[in-house]
Protein backbone atom coordinates (compact mmCIF):
# COMPACT_ATOMS: atom_id res chain seq x y z
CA UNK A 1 91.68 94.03 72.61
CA UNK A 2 89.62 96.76 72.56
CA UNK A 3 85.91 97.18 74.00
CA UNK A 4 84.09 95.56 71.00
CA UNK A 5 86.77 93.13 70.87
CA UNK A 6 85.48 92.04 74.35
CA UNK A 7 82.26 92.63 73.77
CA UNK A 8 82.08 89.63 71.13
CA UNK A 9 84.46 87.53 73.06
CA UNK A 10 81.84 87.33 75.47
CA UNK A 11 79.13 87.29 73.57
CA UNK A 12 80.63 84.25 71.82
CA UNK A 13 81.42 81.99 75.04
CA UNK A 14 78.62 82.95 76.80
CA UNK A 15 75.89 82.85 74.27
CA UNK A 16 74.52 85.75 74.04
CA UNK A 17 74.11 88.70 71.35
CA UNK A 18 76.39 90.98 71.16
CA UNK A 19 73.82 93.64 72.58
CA UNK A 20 73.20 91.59 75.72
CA UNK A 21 77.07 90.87 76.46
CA UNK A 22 77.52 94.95 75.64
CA UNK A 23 74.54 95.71 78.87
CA UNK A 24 76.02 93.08 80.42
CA UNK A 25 79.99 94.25 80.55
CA UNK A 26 78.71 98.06 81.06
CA UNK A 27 76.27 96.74 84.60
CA UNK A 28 79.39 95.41 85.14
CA UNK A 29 81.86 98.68 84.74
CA UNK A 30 79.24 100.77 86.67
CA UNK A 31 78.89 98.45 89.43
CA UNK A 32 82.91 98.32 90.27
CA UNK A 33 82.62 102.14 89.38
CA UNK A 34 79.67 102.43 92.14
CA UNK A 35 81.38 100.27 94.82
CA UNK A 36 84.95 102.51 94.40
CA UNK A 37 83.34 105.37 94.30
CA UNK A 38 81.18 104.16 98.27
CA UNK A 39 85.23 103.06 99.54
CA UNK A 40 84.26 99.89 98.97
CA UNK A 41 86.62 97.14 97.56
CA UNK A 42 85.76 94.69 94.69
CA UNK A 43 87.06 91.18 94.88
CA UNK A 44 86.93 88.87 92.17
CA UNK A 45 88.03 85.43 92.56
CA UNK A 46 90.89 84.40 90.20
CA UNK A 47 90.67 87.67 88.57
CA UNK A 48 92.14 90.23 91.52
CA UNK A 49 90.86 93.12 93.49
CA UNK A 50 89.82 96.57 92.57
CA UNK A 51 90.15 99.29 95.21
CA UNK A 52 91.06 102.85 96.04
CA UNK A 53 94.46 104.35 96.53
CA UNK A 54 94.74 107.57 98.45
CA UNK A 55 97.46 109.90 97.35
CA UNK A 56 98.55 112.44 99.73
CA UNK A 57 99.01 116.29 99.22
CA UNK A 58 102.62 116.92 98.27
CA UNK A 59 104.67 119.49 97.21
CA UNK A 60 106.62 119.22 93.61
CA UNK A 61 108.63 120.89 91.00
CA UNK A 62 107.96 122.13 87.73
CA UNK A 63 110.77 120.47 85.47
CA UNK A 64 110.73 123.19 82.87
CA UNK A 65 110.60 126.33 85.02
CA UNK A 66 112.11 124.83 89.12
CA UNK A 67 109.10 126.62 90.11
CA UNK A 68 107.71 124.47 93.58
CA UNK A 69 103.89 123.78 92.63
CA UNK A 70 101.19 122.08 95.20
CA UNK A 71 99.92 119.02 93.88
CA UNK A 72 96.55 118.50 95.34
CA UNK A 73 95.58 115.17 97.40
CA UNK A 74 93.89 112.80 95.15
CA UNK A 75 92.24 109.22 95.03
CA UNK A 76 93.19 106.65 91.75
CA UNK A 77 91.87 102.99 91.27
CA UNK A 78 94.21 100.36 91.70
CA UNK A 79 94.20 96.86 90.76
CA UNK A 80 96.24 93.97 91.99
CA UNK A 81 95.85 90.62 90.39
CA UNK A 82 95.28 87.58 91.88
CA UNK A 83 97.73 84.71 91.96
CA UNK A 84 95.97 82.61 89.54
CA UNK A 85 96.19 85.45 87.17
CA UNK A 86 99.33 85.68 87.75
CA UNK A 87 100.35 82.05 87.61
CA UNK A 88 98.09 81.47 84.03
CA UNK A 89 100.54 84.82 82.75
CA UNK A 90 103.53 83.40 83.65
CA UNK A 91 102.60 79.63 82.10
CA UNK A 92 102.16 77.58 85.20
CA UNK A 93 99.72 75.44 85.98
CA UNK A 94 98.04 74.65 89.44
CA UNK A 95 100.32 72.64 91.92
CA UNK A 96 98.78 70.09 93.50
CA UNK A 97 98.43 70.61 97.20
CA UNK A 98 100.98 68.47 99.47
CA UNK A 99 99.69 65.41 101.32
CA UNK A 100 98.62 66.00 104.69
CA UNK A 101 97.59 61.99 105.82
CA UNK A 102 101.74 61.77 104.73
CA UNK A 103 103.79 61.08 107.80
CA UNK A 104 106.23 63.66 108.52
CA UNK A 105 109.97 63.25 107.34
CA UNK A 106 112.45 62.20 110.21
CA UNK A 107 115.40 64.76 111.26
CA UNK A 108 118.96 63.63 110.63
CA UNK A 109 120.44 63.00 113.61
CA UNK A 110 122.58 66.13 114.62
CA UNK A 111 126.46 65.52 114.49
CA UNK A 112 128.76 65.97 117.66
């Protein structure tokens, strides 16, 4: 799916023209762009979080030449999705949450 893809995806569930849902996903870019950008991390719920990954100076190799280069520190967005992402990619539905008026199972008896 590419951006105008998405652009009329959202246009079409939420109801709006394709112009609004455009100004709408682009406020929406620059704002996760903003809050990276401050060291700030962006949670969305059942979607994941965005942050920032900090990448160490290191030394590395050319593979062509062996020659040892510097590769400079450096910062790179990161994503990690949430688990009902996750779970909806992978097919399976919410579990229902586990009783807890139930009485509690009784131990076996331990053998001799």
């Amino acid at each position: 799916m590419n951006h105008a893809d998405l652009v009329a995806k959202v246009a079409s569930h939420a109801d709006l023209s394709r112009d609004a849902a455009g100004q709408v996903l682009e406020a929406v870019a620059k704002t996760i762009v903003e809050a990276l950008h401050a060291g700030e991390e962006v949670r969305y719920s059942g979607l994941g979080i965005f942050d920032v990954s900090e990448r160490a100076a290191r030394q590395g190799r050319n593979p062509q030449t062996g020659e040892a280069i510097s590769i400079a520190a450096s910062k790179a967005a990161r994503f990690r999705a949430a688990k009902g992402l996750k779970d909806a990619l992978n097919g399976e539905s919410a579990k229902p949450a586990a009783k807890k008026d139930a009485a509690p199972k009784k131990a076996a008896p331990k053998k001799k």
